[in-house]
Protein backbone atom coordinates (compact mmCIF):
# COMPACT_ATOMS: atom_id res chain seq x y z
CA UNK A 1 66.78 136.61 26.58
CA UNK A 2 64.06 139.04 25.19
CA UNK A 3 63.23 136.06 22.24
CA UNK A 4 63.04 133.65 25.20
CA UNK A 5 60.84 135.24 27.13
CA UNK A 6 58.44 136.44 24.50
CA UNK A 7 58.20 132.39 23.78
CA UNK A 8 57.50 131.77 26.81
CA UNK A 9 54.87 134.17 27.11
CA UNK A 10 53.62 132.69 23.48
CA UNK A 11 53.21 129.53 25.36
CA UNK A 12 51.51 130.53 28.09
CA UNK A 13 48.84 132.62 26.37
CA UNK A 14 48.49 129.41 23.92
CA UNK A 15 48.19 127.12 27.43
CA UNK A 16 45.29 129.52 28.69
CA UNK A 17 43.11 129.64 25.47
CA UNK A 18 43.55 125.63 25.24
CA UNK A 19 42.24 125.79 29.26
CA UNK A 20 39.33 127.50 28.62
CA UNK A 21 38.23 125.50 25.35
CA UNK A 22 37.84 122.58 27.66
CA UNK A 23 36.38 124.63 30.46
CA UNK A 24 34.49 127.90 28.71
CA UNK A 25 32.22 127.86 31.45
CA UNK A 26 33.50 127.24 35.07
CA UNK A 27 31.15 126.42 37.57
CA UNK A 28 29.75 128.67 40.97
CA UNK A 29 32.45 126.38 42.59
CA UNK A 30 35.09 126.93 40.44
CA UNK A 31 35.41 130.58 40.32
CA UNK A 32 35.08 130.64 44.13
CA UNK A 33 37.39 128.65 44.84
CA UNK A 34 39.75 130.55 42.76
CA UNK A 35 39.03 133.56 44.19
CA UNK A 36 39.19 132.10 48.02
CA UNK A 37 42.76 130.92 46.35
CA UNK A 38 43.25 134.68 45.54
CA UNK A 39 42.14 135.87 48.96
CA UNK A 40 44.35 133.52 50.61
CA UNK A 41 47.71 134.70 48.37
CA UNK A 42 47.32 138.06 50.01
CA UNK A 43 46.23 137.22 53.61
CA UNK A 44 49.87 134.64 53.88
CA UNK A 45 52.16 137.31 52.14
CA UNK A 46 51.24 140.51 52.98
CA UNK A 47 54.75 141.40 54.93
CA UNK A 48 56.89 140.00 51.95
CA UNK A 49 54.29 142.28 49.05
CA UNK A 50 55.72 145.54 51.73
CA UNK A 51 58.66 144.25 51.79
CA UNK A 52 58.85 143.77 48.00
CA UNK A 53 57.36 147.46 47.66
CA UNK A 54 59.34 148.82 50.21
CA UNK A 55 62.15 147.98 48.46
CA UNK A 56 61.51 148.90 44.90
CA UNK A 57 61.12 152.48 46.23
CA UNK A 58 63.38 152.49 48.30
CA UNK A 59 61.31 153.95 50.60
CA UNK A 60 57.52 152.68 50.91
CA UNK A 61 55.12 153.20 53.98
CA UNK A 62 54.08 149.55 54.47
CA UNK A 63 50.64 151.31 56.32
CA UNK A 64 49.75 152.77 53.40
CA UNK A 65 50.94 149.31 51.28
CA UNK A 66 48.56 147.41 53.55
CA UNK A 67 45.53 150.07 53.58
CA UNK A 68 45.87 151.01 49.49
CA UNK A 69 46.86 147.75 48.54
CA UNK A 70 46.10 145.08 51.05
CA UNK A 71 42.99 146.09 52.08
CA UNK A 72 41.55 147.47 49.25
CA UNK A 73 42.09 143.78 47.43
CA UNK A 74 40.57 141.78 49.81
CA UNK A 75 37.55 143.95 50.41
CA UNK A 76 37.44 143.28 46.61
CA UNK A 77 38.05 139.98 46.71
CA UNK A 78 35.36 139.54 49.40
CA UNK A 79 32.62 141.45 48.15
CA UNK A 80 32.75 139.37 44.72
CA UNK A 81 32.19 136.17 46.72
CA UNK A 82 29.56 137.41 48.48
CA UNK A 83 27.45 138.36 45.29
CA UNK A 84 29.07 136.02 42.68
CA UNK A 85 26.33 133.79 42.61
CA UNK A 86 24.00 136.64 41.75
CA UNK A 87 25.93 138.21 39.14
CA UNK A 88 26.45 134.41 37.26
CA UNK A 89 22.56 134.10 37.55
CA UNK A 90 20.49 134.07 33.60
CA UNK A 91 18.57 136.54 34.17
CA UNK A 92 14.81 137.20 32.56
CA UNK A 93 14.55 140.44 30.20
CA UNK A 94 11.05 141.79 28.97
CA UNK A 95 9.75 140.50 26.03
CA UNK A 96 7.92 143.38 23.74
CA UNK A 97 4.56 142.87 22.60
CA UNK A 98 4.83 141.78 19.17
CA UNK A 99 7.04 138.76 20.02
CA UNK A 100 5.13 137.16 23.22
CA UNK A 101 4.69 134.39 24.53
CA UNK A 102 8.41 134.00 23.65
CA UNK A 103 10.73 134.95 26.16
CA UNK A 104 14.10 136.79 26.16
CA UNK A 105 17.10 136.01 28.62
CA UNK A 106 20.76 137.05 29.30
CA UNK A 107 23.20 134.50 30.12
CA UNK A 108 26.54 136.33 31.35
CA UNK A 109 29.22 134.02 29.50
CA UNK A 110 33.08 134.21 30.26
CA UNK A 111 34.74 135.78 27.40
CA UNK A 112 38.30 133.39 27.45
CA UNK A 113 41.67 134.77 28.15
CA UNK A 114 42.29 138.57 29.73
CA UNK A 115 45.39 140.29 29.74
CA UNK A 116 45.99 142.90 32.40
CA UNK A 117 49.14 145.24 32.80
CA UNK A 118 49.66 146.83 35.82
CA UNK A 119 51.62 150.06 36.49
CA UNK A 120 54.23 150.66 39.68
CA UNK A 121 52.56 153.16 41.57
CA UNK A 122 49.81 150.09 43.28
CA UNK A 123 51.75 147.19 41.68
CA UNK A 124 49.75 144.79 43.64
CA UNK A 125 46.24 146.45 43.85
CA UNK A 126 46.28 148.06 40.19
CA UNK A 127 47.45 143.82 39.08
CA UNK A 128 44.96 141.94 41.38
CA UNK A 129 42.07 144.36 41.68
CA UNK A 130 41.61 143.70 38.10
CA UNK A 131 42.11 140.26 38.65
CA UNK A 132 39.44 139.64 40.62
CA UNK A 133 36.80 140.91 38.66
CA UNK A 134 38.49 138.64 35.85
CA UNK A 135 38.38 135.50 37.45
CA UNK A 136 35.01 135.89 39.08
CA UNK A 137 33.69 136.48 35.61
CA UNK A 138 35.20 132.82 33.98
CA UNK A 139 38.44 133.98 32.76
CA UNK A 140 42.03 132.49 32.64
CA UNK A 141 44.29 135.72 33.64
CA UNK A 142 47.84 136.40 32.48
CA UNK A 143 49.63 139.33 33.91
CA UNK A 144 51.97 141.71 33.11
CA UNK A 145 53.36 144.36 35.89
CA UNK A 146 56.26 147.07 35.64
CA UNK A 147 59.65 146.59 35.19
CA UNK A 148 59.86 149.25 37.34
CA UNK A 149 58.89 147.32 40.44
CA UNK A 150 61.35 144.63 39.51
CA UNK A 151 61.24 142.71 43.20
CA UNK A 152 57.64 143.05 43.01
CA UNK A 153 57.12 141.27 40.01
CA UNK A 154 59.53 138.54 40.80
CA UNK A 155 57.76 138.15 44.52
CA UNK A 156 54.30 138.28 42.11
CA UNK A 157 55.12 135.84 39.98
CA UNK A 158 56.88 133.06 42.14
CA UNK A 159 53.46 133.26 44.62
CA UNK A 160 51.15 132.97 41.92
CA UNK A 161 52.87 130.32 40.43
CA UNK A 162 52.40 128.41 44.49
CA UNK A 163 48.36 129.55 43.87
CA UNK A 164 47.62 128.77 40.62
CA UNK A 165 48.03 126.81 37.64
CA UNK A 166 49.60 128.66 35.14
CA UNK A 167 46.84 128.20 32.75
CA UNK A 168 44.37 129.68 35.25
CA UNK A 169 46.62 132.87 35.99
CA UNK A 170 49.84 133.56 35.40
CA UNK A 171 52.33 136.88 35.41
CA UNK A 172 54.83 137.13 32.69
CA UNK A 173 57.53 139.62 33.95
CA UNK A 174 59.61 141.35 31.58
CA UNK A 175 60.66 145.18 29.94
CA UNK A 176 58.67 147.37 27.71
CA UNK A 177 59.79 145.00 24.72
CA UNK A 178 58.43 142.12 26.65
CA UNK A 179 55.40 144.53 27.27
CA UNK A 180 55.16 145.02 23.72
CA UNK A 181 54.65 141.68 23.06
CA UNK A 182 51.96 141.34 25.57
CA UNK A 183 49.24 143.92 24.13
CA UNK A 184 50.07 142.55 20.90
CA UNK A 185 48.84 138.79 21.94
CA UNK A 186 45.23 138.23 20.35
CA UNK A 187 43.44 138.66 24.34
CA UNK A 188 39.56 138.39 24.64
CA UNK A 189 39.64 141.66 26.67
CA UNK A 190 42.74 143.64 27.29
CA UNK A 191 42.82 146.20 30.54
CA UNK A 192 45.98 148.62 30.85
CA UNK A 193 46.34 150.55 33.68
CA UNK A 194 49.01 153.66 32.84
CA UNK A 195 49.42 156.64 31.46
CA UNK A 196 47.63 158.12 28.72
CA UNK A 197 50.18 158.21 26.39
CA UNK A 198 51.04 154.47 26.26
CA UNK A 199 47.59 153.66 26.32
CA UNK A 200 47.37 155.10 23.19
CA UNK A 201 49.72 152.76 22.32
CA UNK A 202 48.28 149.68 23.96
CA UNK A 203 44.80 150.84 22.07
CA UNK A 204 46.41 150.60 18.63
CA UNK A 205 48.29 147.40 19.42
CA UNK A 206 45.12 146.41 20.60
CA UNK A 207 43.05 147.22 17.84
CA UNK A 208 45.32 145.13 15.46
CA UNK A 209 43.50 141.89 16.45
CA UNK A 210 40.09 143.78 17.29
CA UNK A 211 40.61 142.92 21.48
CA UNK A 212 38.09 145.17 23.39
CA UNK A 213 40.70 146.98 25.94
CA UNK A 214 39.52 148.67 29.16
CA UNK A 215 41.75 151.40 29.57
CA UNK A 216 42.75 153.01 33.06
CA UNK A 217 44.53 156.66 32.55
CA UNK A 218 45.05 159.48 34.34
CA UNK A 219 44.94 163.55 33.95
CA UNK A 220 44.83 166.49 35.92
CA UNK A 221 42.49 165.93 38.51
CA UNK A 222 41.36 168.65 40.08
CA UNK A 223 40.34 169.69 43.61
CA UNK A 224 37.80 173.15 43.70
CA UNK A 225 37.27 174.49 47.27
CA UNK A 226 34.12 176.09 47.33
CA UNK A 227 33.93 179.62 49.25
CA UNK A 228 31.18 177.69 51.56
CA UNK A 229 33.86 174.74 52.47
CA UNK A 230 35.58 173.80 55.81
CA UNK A 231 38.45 174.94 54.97
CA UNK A 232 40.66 173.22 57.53
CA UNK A 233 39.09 170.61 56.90
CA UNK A 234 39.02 170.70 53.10
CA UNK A 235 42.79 171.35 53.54
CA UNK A 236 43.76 168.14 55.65
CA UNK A 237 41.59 166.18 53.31
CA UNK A 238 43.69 167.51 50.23
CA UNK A 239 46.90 167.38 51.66
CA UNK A 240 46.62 163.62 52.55
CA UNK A 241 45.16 162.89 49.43
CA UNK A 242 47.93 164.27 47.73
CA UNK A 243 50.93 163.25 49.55
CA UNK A 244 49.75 159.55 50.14
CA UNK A 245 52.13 157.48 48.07
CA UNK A 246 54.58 160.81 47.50
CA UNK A 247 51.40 161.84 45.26
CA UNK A 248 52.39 158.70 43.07
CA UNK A 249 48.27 158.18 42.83
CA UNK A 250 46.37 158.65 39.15
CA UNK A 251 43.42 160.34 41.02
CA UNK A 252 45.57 162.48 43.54
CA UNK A 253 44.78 165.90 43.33
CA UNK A 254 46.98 167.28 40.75
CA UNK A 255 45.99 170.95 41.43
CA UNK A 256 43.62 173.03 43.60
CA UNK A 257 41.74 175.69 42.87
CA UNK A 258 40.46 178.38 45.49
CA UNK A 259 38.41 181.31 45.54
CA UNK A 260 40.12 184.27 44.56
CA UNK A 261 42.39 186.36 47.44
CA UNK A 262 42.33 183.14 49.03
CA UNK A 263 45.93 181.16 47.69
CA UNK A 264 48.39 182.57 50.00
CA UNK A 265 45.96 181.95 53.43
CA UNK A 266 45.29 178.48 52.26
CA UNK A 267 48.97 177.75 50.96
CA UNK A 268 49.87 178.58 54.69
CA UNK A 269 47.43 175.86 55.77
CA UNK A 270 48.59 173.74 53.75
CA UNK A 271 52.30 173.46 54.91
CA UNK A 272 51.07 173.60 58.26
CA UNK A 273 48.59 170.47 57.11
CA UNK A 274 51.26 168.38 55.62
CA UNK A 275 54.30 169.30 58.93
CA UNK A 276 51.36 167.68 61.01
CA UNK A 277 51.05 164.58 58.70
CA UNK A 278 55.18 164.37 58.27
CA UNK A 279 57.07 166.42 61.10
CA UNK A 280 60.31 164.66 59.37
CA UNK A 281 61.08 163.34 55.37
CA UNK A 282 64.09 161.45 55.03
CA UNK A 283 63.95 159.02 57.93
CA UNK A 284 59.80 159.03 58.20
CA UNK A 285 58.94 155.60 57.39
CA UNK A 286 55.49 157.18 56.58
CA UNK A 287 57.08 159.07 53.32
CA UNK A 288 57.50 157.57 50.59
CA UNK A 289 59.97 158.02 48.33
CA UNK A 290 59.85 158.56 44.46
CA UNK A 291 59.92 155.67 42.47
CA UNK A 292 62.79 155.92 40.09
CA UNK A 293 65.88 158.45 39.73
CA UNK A 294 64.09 159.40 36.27
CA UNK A 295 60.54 160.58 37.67
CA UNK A 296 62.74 162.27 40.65
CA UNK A 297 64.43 164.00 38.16
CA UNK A 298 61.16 164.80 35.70
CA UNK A 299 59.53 166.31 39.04
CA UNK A 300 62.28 168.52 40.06
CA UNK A 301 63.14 169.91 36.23
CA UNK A 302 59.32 170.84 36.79
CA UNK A 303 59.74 172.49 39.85
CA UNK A 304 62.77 174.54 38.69
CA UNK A 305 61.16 175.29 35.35
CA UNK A 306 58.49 176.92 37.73
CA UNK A 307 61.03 179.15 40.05
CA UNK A 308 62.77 180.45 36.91
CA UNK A 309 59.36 181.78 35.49
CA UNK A 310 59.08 183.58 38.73
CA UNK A 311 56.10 181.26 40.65
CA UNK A 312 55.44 181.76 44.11
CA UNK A 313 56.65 178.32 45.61
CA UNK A 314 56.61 177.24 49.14
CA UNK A 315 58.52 174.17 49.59
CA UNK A 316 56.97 172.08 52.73
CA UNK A 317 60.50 170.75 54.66
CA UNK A 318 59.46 170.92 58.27
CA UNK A 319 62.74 169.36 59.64
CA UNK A 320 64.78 171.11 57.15
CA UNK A 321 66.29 168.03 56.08
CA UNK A 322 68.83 167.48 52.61
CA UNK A 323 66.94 165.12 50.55
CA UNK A 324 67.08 163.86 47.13
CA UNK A 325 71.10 163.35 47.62
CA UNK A 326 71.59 160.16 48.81
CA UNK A 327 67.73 158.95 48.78
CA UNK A 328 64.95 159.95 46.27
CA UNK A 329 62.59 161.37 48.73
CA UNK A 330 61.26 164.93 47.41
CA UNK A 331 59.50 167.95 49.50
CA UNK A 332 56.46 168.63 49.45
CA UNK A 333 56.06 171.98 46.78
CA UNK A 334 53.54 174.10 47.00
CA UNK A 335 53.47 176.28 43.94
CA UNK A 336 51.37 179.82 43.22
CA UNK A 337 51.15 182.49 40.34
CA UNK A 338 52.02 179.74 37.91
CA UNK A 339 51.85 180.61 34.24
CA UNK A 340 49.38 178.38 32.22
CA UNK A 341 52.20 177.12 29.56
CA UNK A 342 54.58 175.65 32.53
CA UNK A 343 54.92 171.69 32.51
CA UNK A 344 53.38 171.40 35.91
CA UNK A 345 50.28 173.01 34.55
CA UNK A 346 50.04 170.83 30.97
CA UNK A 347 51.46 167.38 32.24
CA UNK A 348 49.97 165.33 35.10
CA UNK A 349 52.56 165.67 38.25
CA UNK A 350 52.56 162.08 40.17
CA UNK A 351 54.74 163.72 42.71
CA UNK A 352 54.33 166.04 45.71
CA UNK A 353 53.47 169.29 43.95
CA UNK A 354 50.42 170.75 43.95
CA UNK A 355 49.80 174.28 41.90
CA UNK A 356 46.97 176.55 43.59
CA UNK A 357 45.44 178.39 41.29
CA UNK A 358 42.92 180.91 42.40
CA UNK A 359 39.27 181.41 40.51
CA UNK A 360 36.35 184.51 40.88
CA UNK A 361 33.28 182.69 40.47
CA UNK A 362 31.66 179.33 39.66
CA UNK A 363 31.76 179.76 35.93
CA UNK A 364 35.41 180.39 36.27
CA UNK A 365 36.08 177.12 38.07
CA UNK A 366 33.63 175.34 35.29
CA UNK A 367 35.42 176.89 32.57
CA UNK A 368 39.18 176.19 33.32
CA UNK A 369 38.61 172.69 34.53
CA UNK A 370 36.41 171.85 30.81
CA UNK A 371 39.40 173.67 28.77
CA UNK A 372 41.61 170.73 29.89
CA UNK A 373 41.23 166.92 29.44
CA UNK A 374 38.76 165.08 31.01
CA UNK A 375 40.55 164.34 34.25
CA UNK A 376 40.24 160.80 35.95
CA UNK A 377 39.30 161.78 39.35
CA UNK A 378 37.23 165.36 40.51
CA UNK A 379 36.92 166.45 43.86
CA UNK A 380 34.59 169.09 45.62
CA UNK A 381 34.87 170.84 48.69
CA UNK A 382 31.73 172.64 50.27
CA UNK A 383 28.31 172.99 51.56
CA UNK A 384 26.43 174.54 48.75
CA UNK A 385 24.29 172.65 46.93
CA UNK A 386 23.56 175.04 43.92
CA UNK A 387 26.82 175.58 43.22
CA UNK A 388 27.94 171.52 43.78
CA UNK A 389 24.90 171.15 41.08
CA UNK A 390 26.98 172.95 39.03
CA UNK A 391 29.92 171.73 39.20
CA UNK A 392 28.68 167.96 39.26
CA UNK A 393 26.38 168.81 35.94
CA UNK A 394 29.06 171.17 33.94
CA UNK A 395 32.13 169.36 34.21
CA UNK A 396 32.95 165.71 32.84
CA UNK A 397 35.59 163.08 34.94
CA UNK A 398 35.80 159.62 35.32
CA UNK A 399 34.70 159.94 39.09
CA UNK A 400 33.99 162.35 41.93
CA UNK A 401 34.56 162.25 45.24
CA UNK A 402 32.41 165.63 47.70
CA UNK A 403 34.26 166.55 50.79
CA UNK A 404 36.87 164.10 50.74
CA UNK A 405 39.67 163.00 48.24
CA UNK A 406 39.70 159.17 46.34
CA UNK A 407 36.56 157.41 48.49
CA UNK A 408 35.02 156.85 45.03
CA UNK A 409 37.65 154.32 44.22
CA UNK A 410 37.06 152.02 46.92
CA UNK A 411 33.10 151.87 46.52
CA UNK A 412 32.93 148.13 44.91
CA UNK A 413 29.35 148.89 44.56
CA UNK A 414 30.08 151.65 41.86
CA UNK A 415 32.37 151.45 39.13
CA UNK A 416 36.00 153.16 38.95
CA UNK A 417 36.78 154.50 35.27
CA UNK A 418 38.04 157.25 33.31
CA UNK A 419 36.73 159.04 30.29
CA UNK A 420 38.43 160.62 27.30
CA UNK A 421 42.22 161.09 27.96
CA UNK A 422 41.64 159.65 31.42
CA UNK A 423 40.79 155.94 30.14
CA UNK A 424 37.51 154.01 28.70
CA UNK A 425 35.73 151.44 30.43
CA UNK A 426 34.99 150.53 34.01
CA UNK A 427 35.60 147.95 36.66
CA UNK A 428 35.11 147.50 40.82
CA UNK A 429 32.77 145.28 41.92
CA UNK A 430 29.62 143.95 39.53
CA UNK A 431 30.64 146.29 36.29
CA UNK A 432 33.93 144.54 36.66
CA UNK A 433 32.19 141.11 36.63
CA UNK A 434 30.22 142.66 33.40
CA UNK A 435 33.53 144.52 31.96
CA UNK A 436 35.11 140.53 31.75
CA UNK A 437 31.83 138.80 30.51
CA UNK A 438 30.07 138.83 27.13
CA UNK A 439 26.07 139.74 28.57
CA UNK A 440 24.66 137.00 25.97
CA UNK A 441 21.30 138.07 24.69
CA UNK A 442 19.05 134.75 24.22
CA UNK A 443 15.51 134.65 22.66
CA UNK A 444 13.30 131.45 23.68
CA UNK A 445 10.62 130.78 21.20
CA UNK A 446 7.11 130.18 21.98
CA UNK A 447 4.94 127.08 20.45
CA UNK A 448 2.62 129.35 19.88
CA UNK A 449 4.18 131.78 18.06
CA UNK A 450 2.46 133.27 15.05
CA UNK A 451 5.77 133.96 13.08
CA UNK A 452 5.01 131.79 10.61
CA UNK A 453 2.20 133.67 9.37
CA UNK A 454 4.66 135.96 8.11
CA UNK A 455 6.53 134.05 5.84
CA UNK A 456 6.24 133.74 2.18
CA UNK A 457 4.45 133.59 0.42
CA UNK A 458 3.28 136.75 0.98
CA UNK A 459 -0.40 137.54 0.51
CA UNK A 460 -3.53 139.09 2.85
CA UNK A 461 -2.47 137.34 5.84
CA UNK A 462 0.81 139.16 5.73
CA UNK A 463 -0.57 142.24 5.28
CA UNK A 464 -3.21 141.63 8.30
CA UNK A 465 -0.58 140.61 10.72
CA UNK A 466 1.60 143.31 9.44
CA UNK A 467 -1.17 145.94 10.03
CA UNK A 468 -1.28 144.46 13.59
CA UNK A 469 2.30 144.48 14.42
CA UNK A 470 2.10 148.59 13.06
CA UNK A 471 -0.64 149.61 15.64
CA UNK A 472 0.62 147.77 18.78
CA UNK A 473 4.15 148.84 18.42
């Protein structure tokens, strides 16, 4: 099975770089009309994509499927048709002195076949998002999402298949071997969407056959309220940015920091915060339940790891409901006093915990968020500018969101990106356009060009011209 399906996905790859040979540059037209084809594949199947998702959780808010997902895609989708015809457009580039009347120009030129792979967490946003920016730019797309969202990835590949030709975009479905296989094809631009440790991976694989890779990570993303913040506010805006998706999100907040005396007051907030979001767990079709039995597991092993070392931990159950038993829906945890070498404070969490660590002053705050990994997401909470100066200038993330949580991510008129551990590269709206095109640099010679006089062989002329060219440059 695994042989077949790797020569399938042989075949396919070999289909899409034969494609674009014939067609290396498609047309305004073209590329609309694929996108409009795109558009239209999530307008017709949006209940059976929550349905899909729904069921690969076993528990997935279908609001929060359609707003994260749904929404976020065809904004996407819509935005790149608006301004597509600007971002295909050869654009003029100044010409310096030396070399005029010629003229310089950048033609944006598809680069050929992209590979994506897409994670479970947004299996359709994290697959099409990326998509998008792909096909607007020229490219023939083939896709690769999680095993772990098995229905998904069926649903995702028999509806592309009704949309597309399978050398324009296709999804190869498959395990990690079949994964494997996939970074290791010879792509024109490779974007993975994971976690940092098997982007590692996918970078090396990558690197075999030189393909540029955009990677998407995550990290401990930190939230810092500021002593001049709305706290209640502050502390609704964390609490749904943590808990949307079960905290399943790679820029949730993975921890909060607060000003010092502060933890227990706001931990009370907090649970108060998140009862008002969910008054009930286990039958709330707004919770969603964690994805597998193995990160239900990793997350709880965390969570006792932190009781036996003596943390403070609130755990947020407002209906005092059993969960976990017969479902894998988890608590919300809120945990305090935790020591520094405790999982929960090294790994990223992508679950419903959320450590509250308390801080003394600004430099404190700087310091312990710059002696971790740069995270993918920051967010800051407050009123003062000085100290948001600060904090914007001192620390390094892939994105920032003030006085809110993840509203960076859907601006398509900025890019989305990590840095360091928390990826390389960037797409969303026009960088994603440039991210999946080669920005061709072209230099149109002039008639009247004196270049010649600088040719051998080499006498006084050269050395007057050359003269020349030393003062005005």
């Amino acid at each position: 099975m695994l042989q077949t399906r790797q020569n399938a996905l042989g075949v396919r790859f070999e289909a899409q770089c034969r494609a674009f040979e014939k067609e290396p540059f498609p047309t305004l037209d073209v590329r609309k009309d694929r996108l409009n084809r795109l558009l239209a594949l999530t307008e017709k199947h949006e209940a059976e994509i929550c349905a899909a998702i729904d069921s690969d959780f076993s528990a997935r808010s279908a609001q929060e499927t359609r707003l994260a997902e749904l929404f976020v895609v065809r904004a996407g989708i819509r935005h790149a048709l608006s301004h597509l015809s600007a971002w295909m457009r050869e654009r003029g580039v100044a010409t310096s002195l030396p070399f005029m009347p010629g003229r310089n120009r950048l033609l944006p030129q598809p680069l050929g076949v992209v590979g994506i792979v897409s994670p479970w967490n947004y299996p359709f946003q994290l697959a099409i998002a990326p998509a998008t920016a792909a096909i607007a730019a020229g490219n023939r797309v083939l896709l690769k999402p999680s095993e772990l969202t098995p229905k998904f990835s069926d649903l995702l590949a028999s509806v592309v298949e009704k949309y597309f030709a399978a050398d324009e975009v296709s999804v190869m479905v498959g395990d990690a071997e079949v994964g494997k296989a996939f970074v290791s094809l010879p792509f024109d631009h490779l974007l993975f969407t994971g976690s940092t440790a098997v982007g590692r991976q996918v970078a090396l694989a990558a690197a075999v056959n030189l393909t540029p890779v955009t990677l998407e990570l995550g990290g401990k993303s930190p939230a810092i309220f500021d002593p001049s913040c709305d706290l209640d506010a502050a502390v609704a805006s964390v609490a749904y940015g943590k808990l949307l998706n079960a905290g399943q999100t790679c820029i949730a907040p993975d921890y909060l920091m607060v000003p010092q005396g502060q933890g227990a007051a706001i931990a009370a907030k907090f649970a108060k915060a998140i009862a008002k979001l969910y008054p009930r767990l286990g039958d709330n079709p707004d919770y969603t339940a964690i994805v597998s039995e193995r990160h239900h597991r990793r997350l709880n092993d965390m969570v006792a790891e932190a009781r036996d070392s003596g943390a403070d931990l609130i755990e947020v159950n407002p209906a005092n409901e059993t969960l976990g038993v017969s479902d894998r829906k988890m608590a919300p945890v809120l945990v305090r006093n935790a020591g520094e070498n405790l999982r929960l404070m090294r790994e990223e969490i992508f679950g419903p915990v959320l450590p509250i660590i308390e801080y003394g002053t600004v430099d404190e705050a700087i310091d312990h968020v710059n002696r971790g990994e740069r995270p993918l997401a920051l967010y800051w909470f407050g009123s003062d500018s000085a100290n948001r100066q600060r904090v914007m200038r001192e620390t390094v993330a892939g994105g920032v969101t003030v006085n809110d949580c993840m509203m960076h991510l859907v601006q398509e008129r900025q890019p989305f990106g990590g840095v360091g551990d928390s990826g390389m590269g960037a797409y969303h709206g026009e960088w994603g356009f440039r991210t999946f095109s080669k920005e061709k640099p072209i230099f149109i010679q002039s008639k009247l060009s004196a270049g010649g006089l600088l040719r051998p062989p080499y006498g006084k002329t050269f050395e007057r011209i050359f003269r020349l060219l030393n003062l005005i440059t």
